[in-house]
Protein backbone atom coordinates (compact mmCIF):
# COMPACT_ATOMS: atom_id res chain seq x y z
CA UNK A 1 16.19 -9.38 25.57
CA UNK A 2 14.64 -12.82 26.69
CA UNK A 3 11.14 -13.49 26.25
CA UNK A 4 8.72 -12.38 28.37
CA UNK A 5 7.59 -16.08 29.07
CA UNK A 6 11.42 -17.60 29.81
CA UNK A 7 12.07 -16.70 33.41
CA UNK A 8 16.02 -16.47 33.82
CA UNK A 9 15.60 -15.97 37.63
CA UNK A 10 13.55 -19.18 37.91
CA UNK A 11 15.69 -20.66 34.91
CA UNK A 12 19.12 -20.08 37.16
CA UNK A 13 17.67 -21.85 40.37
CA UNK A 14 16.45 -24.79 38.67
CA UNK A 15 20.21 -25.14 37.66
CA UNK A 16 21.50 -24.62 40.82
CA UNK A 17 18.70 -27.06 42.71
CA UNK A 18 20.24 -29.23 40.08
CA UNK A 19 23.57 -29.25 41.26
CA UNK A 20 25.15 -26.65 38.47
CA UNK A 21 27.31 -24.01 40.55
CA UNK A 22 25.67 -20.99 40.67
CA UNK A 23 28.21 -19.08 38.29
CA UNK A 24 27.60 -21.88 35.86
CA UNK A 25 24.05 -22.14 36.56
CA UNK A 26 23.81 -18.01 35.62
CA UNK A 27 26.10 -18.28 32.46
CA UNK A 28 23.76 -20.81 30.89
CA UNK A 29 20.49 -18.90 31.25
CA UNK A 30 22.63 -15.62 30.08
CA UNK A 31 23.69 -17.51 26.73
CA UNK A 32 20.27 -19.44 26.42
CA UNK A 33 18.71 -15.90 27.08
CA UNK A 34 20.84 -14.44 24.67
CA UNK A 35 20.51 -17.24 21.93
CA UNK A 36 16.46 -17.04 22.01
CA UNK A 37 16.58 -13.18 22.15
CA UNK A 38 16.36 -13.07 18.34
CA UNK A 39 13.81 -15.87 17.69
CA UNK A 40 10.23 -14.87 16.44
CA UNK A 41 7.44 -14.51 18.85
CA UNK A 42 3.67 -14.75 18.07
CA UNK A 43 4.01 -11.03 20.00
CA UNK A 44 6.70 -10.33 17.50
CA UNK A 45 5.06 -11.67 14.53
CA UNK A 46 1.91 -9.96 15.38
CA UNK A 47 3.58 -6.48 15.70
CA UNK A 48 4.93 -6.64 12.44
CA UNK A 49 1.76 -7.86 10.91
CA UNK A 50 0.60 -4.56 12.25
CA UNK A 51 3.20 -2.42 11.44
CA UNK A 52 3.35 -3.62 7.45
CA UNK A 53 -0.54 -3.42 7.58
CA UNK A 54 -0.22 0.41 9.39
CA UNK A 55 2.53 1.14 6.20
CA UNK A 56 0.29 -0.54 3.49
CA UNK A 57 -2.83 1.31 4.78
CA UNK A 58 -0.65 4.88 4.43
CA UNK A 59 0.71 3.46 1.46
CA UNK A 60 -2.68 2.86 -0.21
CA UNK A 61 -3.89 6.24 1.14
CA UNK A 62 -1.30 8.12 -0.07
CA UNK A 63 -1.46 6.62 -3.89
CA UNK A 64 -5.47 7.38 -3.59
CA UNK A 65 -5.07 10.83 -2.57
CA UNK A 66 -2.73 10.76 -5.90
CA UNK A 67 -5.06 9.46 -8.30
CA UNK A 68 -8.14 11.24 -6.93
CA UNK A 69 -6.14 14.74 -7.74
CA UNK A 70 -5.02 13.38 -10.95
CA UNK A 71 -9.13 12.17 -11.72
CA UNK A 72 -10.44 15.62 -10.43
CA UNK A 73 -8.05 17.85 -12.28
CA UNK A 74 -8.47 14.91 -15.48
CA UNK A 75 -12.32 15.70 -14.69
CA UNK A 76 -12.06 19.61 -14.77
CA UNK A 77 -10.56 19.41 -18.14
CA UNK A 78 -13.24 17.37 -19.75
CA UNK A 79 -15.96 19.27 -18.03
CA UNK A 80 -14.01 22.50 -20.12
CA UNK A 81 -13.70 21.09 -22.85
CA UNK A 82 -17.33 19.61 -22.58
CA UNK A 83 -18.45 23.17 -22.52
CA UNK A 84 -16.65 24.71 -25.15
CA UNK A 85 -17.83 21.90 -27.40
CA UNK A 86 -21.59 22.99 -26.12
CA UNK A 87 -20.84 26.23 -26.90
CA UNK A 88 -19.51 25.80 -30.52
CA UNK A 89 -22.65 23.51 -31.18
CA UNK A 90 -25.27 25.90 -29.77
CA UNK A 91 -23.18 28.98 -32.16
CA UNK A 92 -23.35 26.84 -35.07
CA UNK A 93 -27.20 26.51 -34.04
CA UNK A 94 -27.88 30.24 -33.88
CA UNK A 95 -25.97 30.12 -37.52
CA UNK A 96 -28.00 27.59 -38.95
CA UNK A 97 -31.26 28.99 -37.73
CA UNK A 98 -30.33 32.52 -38.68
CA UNK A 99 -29.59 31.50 -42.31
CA UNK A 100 -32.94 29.17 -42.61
CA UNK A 101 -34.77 32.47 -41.10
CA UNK A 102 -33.60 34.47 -43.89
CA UNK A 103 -33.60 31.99 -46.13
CA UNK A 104 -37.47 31.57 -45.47
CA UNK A 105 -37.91 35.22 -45.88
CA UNK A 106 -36.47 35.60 -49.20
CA UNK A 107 -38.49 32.69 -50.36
CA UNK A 108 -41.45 34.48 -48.75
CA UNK A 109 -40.46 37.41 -50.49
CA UNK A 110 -40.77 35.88 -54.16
């Protein structure tokens, strides 16, 4: 597909108002059209610009959603284990005070 700014209708007549026949005139512009079909574009460059910025942006969501699952389930687990370590300390508390208490009253006692 020729670029949008090489006019092969326009292209073809200059030829011809040069003095190219007309079936020469239209097989140059079809090869020239043909030869710059594949040639980057600042339209074509842009697009894919975009469309590896589009990807990267998924990309980059995709590993976040990942890693904020792995940090919430990573933070469940130390919030757990948090807890039972709260709850050994406060039972060895209650031990502790228990044992000064009686402690204290057999002192109290003699």
């Amino acid at each position: 597909m020729p670029s949008r700014d090489f006019d092969t209708l326009a292209a073809a007549r200059d030829l011809q108002a040069a003095g190219v026949a007309p079936a020469h005139a239209e097989a140059i512009v079809t090869t020239v059209a043909r030869a710059t079909s594949g040639l980057l574009t600042e339209s074509r460059f842009e697009t894919a610009i975009e469309d590896l910025r589009t990807g990267l942006r998924a990309e980059f969501r995709s590993e976040f959603r990942e890693q904020r699952a792995y940090m919430d389930q990573r933070l469940a687990e130390l919030k757990s284990e948090l807890y039972r370590y709260l709850w050994i300390q406060g039972g060895s508390i209650i031990v502790i005070l228990s044992s000064l208490y009686m402690l204290a009253e057999t002192w109290s006692r003699s």
